[in-house]
Protein backbone atom coordinates (compact mmCIF):
# COMPACT_ATOMS: atom_id res chain seq x y z
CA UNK A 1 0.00 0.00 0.00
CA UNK A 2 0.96 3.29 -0.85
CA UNK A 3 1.37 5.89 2.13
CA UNK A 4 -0.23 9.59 1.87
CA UNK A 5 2.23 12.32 1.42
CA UNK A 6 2.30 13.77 4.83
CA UNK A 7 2.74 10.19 6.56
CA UNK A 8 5.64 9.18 4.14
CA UNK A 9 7.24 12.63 4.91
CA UNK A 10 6.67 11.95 8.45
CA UNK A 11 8.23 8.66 8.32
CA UNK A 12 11.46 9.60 5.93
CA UNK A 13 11.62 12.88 8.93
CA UNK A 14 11.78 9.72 11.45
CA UNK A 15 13.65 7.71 10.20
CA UNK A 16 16.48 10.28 8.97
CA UNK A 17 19.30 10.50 12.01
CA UNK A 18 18.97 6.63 11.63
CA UNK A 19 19.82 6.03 7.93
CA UNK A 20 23.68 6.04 6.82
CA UNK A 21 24.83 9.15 4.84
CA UNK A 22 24.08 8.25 1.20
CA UNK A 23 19.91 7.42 2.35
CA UNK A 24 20.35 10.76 4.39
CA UNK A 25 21.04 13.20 1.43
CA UNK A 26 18.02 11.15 -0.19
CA UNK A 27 15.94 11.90 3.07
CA UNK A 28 16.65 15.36 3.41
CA UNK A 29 16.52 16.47 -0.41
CA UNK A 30 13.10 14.65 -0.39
CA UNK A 31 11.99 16.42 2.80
CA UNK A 32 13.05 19.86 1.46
CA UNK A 33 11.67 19.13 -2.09
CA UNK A 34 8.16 17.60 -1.38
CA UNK A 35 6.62 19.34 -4.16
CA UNK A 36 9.99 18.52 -6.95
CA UNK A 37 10.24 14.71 -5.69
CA UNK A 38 6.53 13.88 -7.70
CA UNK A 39 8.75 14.94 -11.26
CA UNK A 40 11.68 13.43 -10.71
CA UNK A 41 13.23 10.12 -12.57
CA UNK A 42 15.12 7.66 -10.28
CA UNK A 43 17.84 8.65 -12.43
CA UNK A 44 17.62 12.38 -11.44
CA UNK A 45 16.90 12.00 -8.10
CA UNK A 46 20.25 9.97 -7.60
CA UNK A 47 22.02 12.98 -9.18
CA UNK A 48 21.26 15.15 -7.65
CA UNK A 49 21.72 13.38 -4.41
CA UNK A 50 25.15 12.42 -6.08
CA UNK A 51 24.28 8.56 -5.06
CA UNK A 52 23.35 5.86 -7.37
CA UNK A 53 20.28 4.77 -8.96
CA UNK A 54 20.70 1.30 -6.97
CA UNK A 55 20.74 3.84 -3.52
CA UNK A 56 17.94 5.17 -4.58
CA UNK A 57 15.92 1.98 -4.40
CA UNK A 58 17.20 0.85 -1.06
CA UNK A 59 15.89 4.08 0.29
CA UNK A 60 12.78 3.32 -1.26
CA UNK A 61 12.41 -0.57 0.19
CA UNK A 62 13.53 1.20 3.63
CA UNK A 63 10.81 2.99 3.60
CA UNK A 64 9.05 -0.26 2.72
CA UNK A 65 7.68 1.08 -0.85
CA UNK A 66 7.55 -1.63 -3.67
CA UNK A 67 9.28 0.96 -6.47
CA UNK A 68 10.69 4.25 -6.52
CA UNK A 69 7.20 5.04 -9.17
CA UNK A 70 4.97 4.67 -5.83
């Protein structure tokens, strides 16, 4: 299931201080750019987080979220 907006922000705000440094810029880029996030390709996202694309999707199973597309 997909969470609303506001609880997945709520969780990624939670579970930030706990996530190594890579998932953190991913955290905090997402928190600061609710609104951008919705646009952006995996591929874009993990630029401009300077991480890889494969980062990008364990931050998205941490969060427990099938796909980065959810």
């Amino acid at each position: 299931m997909i969470p609303d907006r506001s609880t997945l922000l709520l969780t990624i705000k939670r579970k930030l201080p706990h996530l190594n440094p890579a998932l953190r810029r991913i955290a905090a880029y997402i928190t600061e750019n609710p609104e951008k996030i919705k646009f952006l390709k995996i591929r874009e996202l993990a630029s401009d987080c300077d991480v890889s694309e494969a980062t990008v999707s364990r931050f998205v199973k941490e969060l427990n979220i099938n796909t980065f597309q959810e």
